[in-house]
Protein backbone atom coordinates (compact mmCIF):
# COMPACT_ATOMS: atom_id res chain seq x y z
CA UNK A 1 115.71 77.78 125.43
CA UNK A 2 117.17 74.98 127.57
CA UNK A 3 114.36 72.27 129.35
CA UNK A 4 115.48 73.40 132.81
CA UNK A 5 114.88 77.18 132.12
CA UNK A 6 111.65 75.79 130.60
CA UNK A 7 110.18 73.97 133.32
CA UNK A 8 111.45 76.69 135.80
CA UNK A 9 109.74 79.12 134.47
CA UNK A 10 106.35 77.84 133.64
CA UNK A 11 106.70 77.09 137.42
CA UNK A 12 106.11 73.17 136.76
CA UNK A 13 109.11 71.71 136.90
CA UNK A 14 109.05 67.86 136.67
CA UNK A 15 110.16 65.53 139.55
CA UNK A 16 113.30 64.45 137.66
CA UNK A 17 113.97 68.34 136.97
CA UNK A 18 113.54 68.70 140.53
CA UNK A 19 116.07 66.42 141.79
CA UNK A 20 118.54 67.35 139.19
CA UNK A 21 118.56 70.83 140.50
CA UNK A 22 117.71 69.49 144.05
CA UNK A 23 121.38 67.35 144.02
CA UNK A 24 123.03 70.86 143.38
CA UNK A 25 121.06 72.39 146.71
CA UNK A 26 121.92 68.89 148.88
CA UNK A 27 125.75 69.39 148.32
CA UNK A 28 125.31 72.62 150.00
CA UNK A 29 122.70 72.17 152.61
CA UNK A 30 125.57 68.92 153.12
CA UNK A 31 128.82 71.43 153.18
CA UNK A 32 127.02 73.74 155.39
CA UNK A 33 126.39 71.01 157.91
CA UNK A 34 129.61 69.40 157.62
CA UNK A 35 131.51 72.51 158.71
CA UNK A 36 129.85 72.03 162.42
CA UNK A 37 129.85 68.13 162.96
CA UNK A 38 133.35 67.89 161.47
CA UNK A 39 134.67 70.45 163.74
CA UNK A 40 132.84 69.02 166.80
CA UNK A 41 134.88 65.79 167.74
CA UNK A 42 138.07 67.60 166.84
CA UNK A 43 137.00 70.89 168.93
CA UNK A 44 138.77 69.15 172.60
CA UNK A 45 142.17 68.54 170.17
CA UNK A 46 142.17 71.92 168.56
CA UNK A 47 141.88 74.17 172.25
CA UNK A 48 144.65 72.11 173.82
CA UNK A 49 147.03 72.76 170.56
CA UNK A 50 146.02 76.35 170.25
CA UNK A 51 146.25 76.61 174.35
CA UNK A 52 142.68 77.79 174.97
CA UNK A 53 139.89 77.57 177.67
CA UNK A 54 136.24 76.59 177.96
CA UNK A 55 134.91 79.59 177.03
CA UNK A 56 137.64 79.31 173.97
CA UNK A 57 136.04 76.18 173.34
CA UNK A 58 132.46 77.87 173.04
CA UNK A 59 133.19 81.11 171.00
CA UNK A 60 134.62 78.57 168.07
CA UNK A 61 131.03 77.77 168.01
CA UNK A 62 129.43 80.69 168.75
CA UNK A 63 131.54 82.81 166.23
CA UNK A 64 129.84 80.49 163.64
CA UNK A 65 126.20 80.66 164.70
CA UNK A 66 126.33 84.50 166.01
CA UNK A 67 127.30 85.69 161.81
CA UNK A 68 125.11 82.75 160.70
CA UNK A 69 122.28 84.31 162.59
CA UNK A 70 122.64 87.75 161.90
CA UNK A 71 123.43 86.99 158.26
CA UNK A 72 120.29 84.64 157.45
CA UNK A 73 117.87 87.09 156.96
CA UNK A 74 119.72 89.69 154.98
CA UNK A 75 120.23 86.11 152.82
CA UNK A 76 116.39 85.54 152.32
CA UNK A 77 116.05 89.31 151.43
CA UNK A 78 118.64 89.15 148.99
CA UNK A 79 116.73 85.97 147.73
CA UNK A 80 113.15 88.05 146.96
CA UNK A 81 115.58 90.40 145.28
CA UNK A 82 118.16 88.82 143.00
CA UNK A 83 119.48 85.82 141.22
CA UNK A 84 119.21 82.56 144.02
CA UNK A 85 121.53 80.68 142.35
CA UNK A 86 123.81 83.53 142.23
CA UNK A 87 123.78 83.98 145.89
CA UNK A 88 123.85 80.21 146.80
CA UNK A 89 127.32 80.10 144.81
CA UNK A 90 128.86 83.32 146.79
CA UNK A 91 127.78 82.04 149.97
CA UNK A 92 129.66 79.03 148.95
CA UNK A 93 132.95 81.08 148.03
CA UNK A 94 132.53 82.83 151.28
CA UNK A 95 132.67 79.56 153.27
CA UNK A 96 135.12 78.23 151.32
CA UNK A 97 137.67 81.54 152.69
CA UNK A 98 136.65 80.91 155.67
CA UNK A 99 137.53 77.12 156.17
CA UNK A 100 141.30 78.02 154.33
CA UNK A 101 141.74 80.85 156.86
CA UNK A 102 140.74 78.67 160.16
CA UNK A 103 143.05 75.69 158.43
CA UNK A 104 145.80 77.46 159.01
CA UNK A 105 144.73 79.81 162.19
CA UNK A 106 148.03 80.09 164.26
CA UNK A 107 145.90 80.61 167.99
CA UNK A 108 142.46 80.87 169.03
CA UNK A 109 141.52 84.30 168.16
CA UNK A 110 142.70 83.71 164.57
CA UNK A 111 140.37 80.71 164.35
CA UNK A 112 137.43 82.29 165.86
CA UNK A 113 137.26 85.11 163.06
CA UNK A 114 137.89 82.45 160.72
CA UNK A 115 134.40 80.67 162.04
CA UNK A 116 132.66 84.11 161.68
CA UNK A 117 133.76 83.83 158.18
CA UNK A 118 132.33 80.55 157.70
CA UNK A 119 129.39 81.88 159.55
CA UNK A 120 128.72 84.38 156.83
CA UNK A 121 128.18 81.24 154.18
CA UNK A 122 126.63 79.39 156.12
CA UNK A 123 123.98 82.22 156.94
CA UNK A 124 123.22 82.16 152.99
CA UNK A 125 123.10 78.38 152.22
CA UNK A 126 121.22 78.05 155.12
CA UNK A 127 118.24 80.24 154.53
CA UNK A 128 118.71 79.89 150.27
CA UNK A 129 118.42 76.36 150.46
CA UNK A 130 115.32 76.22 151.78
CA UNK A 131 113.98 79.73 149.80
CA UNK A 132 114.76 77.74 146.82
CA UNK A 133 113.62 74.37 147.35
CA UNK A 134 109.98 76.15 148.66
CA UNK A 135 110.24 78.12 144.86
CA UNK A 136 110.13 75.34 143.04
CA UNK A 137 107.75 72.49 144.91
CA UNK A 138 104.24 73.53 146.49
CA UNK A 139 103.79 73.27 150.25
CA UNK A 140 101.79 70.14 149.95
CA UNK A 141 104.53 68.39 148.43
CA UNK A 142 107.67 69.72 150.18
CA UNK A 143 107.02 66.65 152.67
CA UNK A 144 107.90 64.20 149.60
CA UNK A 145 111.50 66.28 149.39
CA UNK A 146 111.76 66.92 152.85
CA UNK A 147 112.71 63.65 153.33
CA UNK A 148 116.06 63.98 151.32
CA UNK A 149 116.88 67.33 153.28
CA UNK A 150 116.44 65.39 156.58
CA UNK A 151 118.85 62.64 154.69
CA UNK A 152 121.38 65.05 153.94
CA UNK A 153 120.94 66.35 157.61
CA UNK A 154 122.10 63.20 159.20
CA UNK A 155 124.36 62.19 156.49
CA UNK A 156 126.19 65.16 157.22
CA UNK A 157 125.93 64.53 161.14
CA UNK A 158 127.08 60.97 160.67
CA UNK A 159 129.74 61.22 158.36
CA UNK A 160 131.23 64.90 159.62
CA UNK A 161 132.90 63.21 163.65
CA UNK A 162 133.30 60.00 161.96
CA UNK A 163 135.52 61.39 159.21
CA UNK A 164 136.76 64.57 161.92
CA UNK A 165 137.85 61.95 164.28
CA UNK A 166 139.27 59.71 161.54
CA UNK A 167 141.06 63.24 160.41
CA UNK A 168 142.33 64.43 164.00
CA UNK A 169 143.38 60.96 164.50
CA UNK A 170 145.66 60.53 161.08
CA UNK A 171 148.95 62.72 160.62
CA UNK A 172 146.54 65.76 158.90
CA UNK A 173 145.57 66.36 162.53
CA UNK A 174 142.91 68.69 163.05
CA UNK A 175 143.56 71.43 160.60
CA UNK A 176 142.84 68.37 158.20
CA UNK A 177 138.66 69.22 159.12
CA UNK A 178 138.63 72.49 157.59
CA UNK A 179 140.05 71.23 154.14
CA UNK A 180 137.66 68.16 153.86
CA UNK A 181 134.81 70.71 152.64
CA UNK A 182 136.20 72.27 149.93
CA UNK A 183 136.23 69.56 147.66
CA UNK A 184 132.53 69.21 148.22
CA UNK A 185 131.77 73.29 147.65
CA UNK A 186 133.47 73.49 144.70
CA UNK A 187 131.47 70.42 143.08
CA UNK A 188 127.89 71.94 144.64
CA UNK A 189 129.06 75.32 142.78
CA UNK A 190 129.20 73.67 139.47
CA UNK A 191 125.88 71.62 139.69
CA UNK A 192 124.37 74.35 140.51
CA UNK A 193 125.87 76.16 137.41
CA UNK A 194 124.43 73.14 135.00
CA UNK A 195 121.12 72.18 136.55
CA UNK A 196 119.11 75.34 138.66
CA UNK A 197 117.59 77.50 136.46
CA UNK A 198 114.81 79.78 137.71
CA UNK A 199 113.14 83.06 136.95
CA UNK A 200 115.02 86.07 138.51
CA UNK A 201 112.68 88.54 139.79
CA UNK A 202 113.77 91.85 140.69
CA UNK A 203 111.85 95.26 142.07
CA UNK A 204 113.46 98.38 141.67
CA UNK A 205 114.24 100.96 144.41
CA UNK A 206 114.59 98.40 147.04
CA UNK A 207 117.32 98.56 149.64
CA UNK A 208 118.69 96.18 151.51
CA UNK A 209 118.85 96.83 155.75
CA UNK A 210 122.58 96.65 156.88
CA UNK A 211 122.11 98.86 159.73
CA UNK A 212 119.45 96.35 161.33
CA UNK A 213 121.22 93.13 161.10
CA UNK A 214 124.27 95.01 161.65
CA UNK A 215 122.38 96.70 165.18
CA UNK A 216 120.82 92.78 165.81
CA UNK A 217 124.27 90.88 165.36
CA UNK A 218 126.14 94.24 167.78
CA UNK A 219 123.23 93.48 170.51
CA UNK A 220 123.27 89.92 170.62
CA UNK A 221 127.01 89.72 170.59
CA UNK A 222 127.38 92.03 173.84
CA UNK A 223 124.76 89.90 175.38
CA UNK A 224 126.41 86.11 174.60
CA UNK A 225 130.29 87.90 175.90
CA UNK A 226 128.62 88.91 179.02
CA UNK A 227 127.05 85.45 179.36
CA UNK A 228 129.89 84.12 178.99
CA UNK A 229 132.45 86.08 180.29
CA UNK A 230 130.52 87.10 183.78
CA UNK A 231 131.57 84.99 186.90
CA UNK A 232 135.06 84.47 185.33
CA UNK A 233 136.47 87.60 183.83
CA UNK A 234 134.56 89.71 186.10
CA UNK A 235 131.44 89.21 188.94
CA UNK A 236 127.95 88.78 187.89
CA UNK A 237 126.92 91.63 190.28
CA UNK A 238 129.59 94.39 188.69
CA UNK A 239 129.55 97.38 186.77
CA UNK A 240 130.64 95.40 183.71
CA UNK A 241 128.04 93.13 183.76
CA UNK A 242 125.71 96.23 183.66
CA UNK A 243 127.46 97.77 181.03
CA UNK A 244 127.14 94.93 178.70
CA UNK A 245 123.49 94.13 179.96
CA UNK A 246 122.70 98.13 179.07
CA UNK A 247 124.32 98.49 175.80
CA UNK A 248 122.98 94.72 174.69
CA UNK A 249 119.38 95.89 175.49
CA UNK A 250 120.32 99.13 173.88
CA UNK A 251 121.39 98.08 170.79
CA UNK A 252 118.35 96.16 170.59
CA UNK A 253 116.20 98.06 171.09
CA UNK A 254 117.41 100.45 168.58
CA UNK A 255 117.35 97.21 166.27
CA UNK A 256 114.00 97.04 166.49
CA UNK A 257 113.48 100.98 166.09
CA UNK A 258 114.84 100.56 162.98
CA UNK A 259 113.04 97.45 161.76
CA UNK A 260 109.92 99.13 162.64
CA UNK A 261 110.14 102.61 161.51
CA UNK A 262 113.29 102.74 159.49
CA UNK A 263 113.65 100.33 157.13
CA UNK A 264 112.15 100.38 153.99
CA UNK A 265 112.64 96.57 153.87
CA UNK A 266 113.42 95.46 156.97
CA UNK A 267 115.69 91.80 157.17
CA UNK A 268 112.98 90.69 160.04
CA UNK A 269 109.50 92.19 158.54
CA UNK A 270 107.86 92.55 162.13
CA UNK A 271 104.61 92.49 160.58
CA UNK A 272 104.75 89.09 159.67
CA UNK A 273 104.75 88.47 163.65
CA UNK A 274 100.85 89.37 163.50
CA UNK A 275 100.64 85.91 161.95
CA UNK A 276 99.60 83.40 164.88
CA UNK A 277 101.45 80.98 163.20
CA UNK A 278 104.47 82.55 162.25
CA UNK A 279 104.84 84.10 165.85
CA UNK A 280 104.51 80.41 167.47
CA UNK A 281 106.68 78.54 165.20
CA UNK A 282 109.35 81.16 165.35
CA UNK A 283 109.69 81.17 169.64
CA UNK A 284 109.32 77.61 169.25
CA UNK A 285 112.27 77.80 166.76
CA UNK A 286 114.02 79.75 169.20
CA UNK A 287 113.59 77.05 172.64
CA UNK A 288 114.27 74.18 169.97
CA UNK A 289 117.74 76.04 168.92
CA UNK A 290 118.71 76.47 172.92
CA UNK A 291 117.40 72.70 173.35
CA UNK A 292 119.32 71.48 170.21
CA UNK A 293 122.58 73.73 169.98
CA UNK A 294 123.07 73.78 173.19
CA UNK A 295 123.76 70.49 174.51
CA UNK A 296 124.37 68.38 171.50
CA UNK A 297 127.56 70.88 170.59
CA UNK A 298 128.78 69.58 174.28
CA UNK A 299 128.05 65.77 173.91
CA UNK A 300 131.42 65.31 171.39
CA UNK A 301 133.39 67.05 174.31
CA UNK A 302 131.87 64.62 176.73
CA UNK A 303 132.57 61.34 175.06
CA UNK A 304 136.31 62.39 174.69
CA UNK A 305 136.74 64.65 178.39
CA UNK A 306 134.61 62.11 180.06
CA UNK A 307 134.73 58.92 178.74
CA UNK A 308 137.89 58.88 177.59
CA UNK A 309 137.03 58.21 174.09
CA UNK A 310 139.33 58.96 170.25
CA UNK A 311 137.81 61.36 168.35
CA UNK A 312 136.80 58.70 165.74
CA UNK A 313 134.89 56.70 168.63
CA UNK A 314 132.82 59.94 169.90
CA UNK A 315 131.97 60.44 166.24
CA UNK A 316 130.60 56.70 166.52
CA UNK A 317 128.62 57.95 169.14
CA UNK A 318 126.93 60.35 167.62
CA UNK A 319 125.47 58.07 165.34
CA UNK A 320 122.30 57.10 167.64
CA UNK A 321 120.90 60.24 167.54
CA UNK A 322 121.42 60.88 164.17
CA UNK A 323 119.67 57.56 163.17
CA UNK A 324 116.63 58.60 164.84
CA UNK A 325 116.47 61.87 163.57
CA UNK A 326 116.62 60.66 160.13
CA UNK A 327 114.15 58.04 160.11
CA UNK A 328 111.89 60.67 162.13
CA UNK A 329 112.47 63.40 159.27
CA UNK A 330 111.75 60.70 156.34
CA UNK A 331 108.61 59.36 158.06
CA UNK A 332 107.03 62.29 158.84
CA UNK A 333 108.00 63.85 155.31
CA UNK A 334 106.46 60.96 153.76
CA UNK A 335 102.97 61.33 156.30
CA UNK A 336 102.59 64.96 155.94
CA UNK A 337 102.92 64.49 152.04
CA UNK A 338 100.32 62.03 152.23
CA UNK A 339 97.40 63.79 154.46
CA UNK A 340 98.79 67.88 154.16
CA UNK A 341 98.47 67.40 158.48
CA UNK A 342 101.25 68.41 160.02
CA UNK A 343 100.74 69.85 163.67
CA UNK A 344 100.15 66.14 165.56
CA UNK A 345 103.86 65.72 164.32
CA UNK A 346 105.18 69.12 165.76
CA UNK A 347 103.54 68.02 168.79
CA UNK A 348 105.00 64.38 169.14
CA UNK A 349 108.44 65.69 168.17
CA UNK A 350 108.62 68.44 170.75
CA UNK A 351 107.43 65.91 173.55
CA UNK A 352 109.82 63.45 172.60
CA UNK A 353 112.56 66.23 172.54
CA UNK A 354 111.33 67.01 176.22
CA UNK A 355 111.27 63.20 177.53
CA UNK A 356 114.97 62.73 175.64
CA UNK A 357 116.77 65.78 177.73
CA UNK A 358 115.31 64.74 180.78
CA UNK A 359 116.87 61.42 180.21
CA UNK A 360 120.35 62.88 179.50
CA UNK A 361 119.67 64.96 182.28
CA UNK A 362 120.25 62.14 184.30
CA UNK A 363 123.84 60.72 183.04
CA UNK A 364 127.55 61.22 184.58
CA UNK A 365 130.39 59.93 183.94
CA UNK A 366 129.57 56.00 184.93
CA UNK A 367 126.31 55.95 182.86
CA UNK A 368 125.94 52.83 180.81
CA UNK A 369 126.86 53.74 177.16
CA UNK A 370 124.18 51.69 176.06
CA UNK A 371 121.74 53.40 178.31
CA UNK A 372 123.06 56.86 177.01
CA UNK A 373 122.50 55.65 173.10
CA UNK A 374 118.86 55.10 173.98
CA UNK A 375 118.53 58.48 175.24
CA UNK A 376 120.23 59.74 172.37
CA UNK A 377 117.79 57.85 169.85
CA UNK A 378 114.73 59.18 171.67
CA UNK A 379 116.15 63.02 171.40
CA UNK A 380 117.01 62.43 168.12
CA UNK A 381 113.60 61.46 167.06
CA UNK A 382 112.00 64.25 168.39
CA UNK A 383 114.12 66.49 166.62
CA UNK A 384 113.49 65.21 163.20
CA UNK A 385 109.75 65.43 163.37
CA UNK A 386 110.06 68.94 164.77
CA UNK A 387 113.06 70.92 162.85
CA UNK A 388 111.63 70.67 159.48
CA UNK A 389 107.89 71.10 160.08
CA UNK A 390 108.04 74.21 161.93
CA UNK A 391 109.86 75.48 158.39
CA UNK A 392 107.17 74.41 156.89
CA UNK A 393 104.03 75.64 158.98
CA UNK A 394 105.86 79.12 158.32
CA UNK A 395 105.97 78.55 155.01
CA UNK A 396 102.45 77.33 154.19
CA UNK A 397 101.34 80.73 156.42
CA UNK A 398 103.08 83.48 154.54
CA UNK A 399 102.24 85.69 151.36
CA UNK A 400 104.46 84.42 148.34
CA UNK A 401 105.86 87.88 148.58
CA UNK A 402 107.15 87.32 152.15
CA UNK A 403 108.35 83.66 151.16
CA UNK A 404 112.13 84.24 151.85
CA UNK A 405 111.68 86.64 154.34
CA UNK A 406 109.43 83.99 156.09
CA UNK A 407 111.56 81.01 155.47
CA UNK A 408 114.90 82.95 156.96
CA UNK A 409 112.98 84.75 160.07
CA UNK A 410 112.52 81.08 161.21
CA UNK A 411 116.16 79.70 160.78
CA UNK A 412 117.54 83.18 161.92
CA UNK A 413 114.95 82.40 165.34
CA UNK A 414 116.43 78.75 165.46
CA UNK A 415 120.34 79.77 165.12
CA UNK A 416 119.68 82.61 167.93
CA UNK A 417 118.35 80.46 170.38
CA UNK A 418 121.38 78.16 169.21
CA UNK A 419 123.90 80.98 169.99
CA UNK A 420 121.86 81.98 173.17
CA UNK A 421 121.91 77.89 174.22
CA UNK A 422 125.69 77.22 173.34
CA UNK A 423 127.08 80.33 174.94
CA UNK A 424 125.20 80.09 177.95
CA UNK A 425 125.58 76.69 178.90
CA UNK A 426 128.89 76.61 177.38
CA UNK A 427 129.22 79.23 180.75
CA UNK A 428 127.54 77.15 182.88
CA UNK A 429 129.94 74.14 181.82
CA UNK A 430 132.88 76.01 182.39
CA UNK A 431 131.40 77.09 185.93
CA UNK A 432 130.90 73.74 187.01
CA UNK A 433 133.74 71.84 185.70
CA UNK A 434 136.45 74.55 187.08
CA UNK A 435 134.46 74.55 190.75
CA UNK A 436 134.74 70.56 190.68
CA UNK A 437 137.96 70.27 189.39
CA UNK A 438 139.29 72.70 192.16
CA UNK A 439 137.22 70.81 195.08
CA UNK A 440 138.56 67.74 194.08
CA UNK A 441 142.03 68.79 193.82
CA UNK A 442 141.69 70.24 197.42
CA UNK A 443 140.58 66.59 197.84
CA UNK A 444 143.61 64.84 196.65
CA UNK A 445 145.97 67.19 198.38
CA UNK A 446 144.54 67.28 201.57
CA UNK A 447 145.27 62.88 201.07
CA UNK A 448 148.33 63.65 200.74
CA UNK A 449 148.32 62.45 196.94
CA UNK A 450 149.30 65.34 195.10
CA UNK A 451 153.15 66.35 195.61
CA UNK A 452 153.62 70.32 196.13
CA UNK A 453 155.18 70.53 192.35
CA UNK A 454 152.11 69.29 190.89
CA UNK A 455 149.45 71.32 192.89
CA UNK A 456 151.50 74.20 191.87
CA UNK A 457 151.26 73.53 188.33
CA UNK A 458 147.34 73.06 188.47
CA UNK A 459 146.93 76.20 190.34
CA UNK A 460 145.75 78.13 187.55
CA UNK A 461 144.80 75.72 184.98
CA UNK A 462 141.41 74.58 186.84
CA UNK A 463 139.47 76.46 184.12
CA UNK A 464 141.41 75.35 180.91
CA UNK A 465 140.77 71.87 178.59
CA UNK A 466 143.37 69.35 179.61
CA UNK A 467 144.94 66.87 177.87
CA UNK A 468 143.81 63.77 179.30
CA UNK A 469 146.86 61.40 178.61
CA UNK A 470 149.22 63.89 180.23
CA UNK A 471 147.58 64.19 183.23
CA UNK A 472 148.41 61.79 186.50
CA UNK A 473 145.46 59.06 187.12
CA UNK A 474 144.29 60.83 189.71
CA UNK A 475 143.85 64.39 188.41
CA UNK A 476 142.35 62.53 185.43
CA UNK A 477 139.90 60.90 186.89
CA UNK A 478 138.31 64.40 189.00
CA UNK A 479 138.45 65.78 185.62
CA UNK A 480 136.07 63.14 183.96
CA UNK A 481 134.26 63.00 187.13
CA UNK A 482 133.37 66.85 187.08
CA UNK A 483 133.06 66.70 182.77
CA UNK A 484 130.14 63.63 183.28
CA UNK A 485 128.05 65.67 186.03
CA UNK A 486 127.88 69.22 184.12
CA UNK A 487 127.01 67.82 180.74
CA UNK A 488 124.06 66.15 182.50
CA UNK A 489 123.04 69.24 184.45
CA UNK A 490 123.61 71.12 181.13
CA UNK A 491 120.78 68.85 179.60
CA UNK A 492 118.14 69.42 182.66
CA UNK A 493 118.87 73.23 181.96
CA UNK A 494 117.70 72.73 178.58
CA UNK A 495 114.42 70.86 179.71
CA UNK A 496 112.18 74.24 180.56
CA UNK A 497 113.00 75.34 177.29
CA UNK A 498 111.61 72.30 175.34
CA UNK A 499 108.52 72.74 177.41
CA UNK A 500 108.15 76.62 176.16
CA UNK A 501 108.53 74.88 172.60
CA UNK A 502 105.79 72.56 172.76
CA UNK A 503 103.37 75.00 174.39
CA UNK A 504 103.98 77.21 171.80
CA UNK A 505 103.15 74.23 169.08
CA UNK A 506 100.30 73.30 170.79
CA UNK A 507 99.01 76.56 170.56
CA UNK A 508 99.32 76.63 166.72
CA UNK A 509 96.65 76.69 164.53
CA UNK A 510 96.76 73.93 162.03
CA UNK A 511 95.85 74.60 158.40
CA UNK A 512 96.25 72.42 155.72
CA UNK A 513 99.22 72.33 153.91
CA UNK A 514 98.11 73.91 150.18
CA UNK A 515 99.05 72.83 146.36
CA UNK A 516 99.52 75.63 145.27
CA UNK A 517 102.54 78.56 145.31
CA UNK A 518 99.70 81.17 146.74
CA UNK A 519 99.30 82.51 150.17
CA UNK A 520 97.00 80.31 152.08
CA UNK A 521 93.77 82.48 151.75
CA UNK A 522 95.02 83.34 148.20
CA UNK A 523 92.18 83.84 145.78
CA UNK A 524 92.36 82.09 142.43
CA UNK A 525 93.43 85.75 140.67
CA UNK A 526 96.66 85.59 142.96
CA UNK A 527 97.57 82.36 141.79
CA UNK A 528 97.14 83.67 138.15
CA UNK A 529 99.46 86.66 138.96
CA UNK A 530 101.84 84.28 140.25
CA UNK A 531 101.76 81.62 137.15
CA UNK A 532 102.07 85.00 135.17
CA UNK A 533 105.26 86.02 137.27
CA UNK A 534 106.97 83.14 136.74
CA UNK A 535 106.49 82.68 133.03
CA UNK A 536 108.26 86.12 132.73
């Protein structure tokens, strides 16, 4: 028998077998990232070539997170079930059709399903990453690796609009983005192949719960197209918009019906909700995903819409949060690792996350950059003390049984509150911008500085995503005008939410982190069952 599947499966594997298998896991967590902050520099080139709108703009996003979300849990499920270095490498062939399809989409819709596709992947590496990393190193020292996840985080947040803009900027153009991550799948597949080797455990008679996720992903996705079709397509106050409301809250609650008294194995085991800790970290997952998702998707759009920046600059941009979130993530690894206290960073990193929105809350469209990368540094901080940890405190609170269920209930929580966040600000953006754009044209051609040709031509284009250079200095310069003031609003909506997040961690009770694979109150017979699990 090889030394991996040795060390795997006396459920001590060494820090050097670790990181061997650990480089595998990196390269996807890293692909899985990339897909998003390659895509979100190059998002404002890729509507105006395909000819969409705004709300265009936010379903490319939203396509990804919606199958993401609905996805993750069936992932972890799968994970408690069957080989999870099996699944890692399908959800890696699933993103990989994905990104060929949206390389060559034709028009928006095209591209959209393409994103769901990636979605699908990204659901699995998402919650398998983290299933498998918490399988092979105790809670206590997860900080110590936890570091090298929040690495890959920002490495991937860095690198993806640098190399996106560099992309959309060079003769590949944007279709260039979606190409850039298969190189790095395919390697992840075969390191995975050579260097993860742990014990497959699997329980006969179990089925898996299609109809739920299938009943959660239906609900949520009538909700997020009235959100953001409502006060465009049709009024808020219509018999549409109670339509969707109904059958959203229908299929919902029917979801949950089914979770609860259905399912033999639910993909969201409600029961683990009776768990103070759990139930806290998971709403506060959800207000940190509206918080996080939902303005930074919009902050690439600014810099270019705005500001007037390349691609390649915006991704330059982005760098300032991404530097503090990665020295926040390594610090705090490092700290936790070091004492097993966690909570007084949840706490910190919330507030933080609170005082940077309010900040960006406060920019337009003449706001020092300098002033705005200070903002962005203080946000970022707070989000790399709080993403990871509230992983954790889950983790560190649930039976070993529940490990992947646990682990996925909290990204699935975090990617719904994204979807919520995105879709409905992504409304409120296109709401804002369209109302000031048309004010200020009214402006220009009461002045007598817009000839009859050209306020024809803008009649009905108020709510679509110009391009800039084409557009008359004037027109251009409502159009960053109106793009500065709703991004800040957009980061004062997110504020209340932030607050909700660190109530909820300040409610939490802390325990301290254990060194052992058991559940927290696990007696020493349950960690014997375990050791004799894994030596199976």
């Amino acid at each position: 028998m090889s030394q991996p599947a040795t060390a795997a499966t006396s459920g001590q594997m060494s820090h050097r077998e670790v990181m061997e298998a650990l480089t595998g896991l990196l390269l996807a967590m890293f692909v899985a990232m990339l897909s998003s902050t390659v895509v979100t520099n190059a998002l404002p080139a890729i509507v105006t070539d395909l000819r969409g709108s705004q709300t265009g703009y936010t379903w490319v996003v939203v396509a990804t997170l919606l199958t993401m979300t609905a996805t993750t849990p069936i992932w972890g499920k799968l994970a408690d079930l069957a080989s999870k270095k099996a699944l890692v490498q399908v959800a890696l062939v699933i993103f990989s059709i994905g990104s060929i399809i949206a390389a060559f989409a034709p028009n928006m819709e095209v591209l959209i399903g393409a994103r769901a596709i990636q979605g699908l992947g990204i659901g699995g590496l998402t919650a398998l990453v983290q299933v498998v990393i918490a399988s092979m190193v105790s809670p206590r020292e997860r900080g110590r690796y936890s570091g090298y996840i929040g690495a890959t985080f920002a490495t991937a947040t860095v690198s993806g609009p640098l190399l996106g803009g560099v992309i959309v900027d060079s003769p590949l153009g944007w279709r260039g983005c979606f190409f850039m991550g298969l190189p790095i799948a395919a390697l992840a597949f075969v390191v995975l192949q050579r260097t993860l080797h742990l014990p497959v455990v699997r329980r006969d008679g179990v089925k898996i719960d299609y109809l739920g996720a299938t009943l959660i992903m239906a609900g949520v996705s009538v909700i997020l197209v009235w959100v953001s079709l409502a006060g465009n397509q049709f009024a808020w106050a219509s018999v549409t918009t109670a339509a969707l409301i109904a059958g959203g809250l229908a299929l919902i609650g029917a979801a949950l019906f089914v979770e609860a008294r259905v399912a033999s194995e639910p993909v969201i085991p409600l029961h683990l909700f009776k768990n103070r800790t759990i139930a806290l970290a998971t709403t506060a997952s959800v207000m940190v995903g509206v918080a996080m998702f939902g303005t930074t998707v919009y902050l690439g759009q600014y810099f270019q819409l705005s500001r007037g920046m390349s691609p390649t600059e915006a991704g330059l941009m982005s760098i300032a949060m991404v530097g503090g979130l990665v020295v926040s993530s390594a610090v705090t690894g490092r700290l936790i690792t070091a004492t097993g206290l966690w909570k007084r960073y949840l706490v910190g990193g919330t507030a933080l996350i609170i005082v940077g929105l309010a900040l960006l809350g406060t920019i337009d469209a003449e706001t020092p950059l300098a002033v705005i990368i200070g903002y962005m540094v203080v946000t970022g901080v707070g989000l790399g003390a709080s993403m990871q940890n509230l992983v954790l405190a889950v983790q560190n609170s649930v039976e070993l049984k529940d490990l992947g269920a646990g682990s996925s209930v909290v990204a699935f929580f975090r990617s719904m509150g994204g979807s919520i966040g995105v879709s409905a600000l992504g409304a409120v953006l296109a709401h804002q911008v369209s109302g000031q754009v048309k004010d200020g044209i009214a402006r220009l051609a009461a002045d007598g500085r817009l000839s009859p040709e050209q306020l024809a031509g803008l009649e009905h284009s108020t709510g679509d995503i110009p391009d800039l250079a084409a557009l008359p200095e004037p027109i251009r310069a409502v159009y960053e005008a109106a793009m500065g003031d709703a991004t800040g609003h957009l980061f004062l909506i997110a504020v209340p939410f932030a607050v909700l997040a660190l109530a909820c961690v300040l409610f939490i009770k802390e325990t301290p982190l254990r060194t052992s694979f058991g559940p927290a109150d696990a007696a020493p017979e349950a960690t014997g069952d375990l050791e004799e699990e894994l030596s199976r």
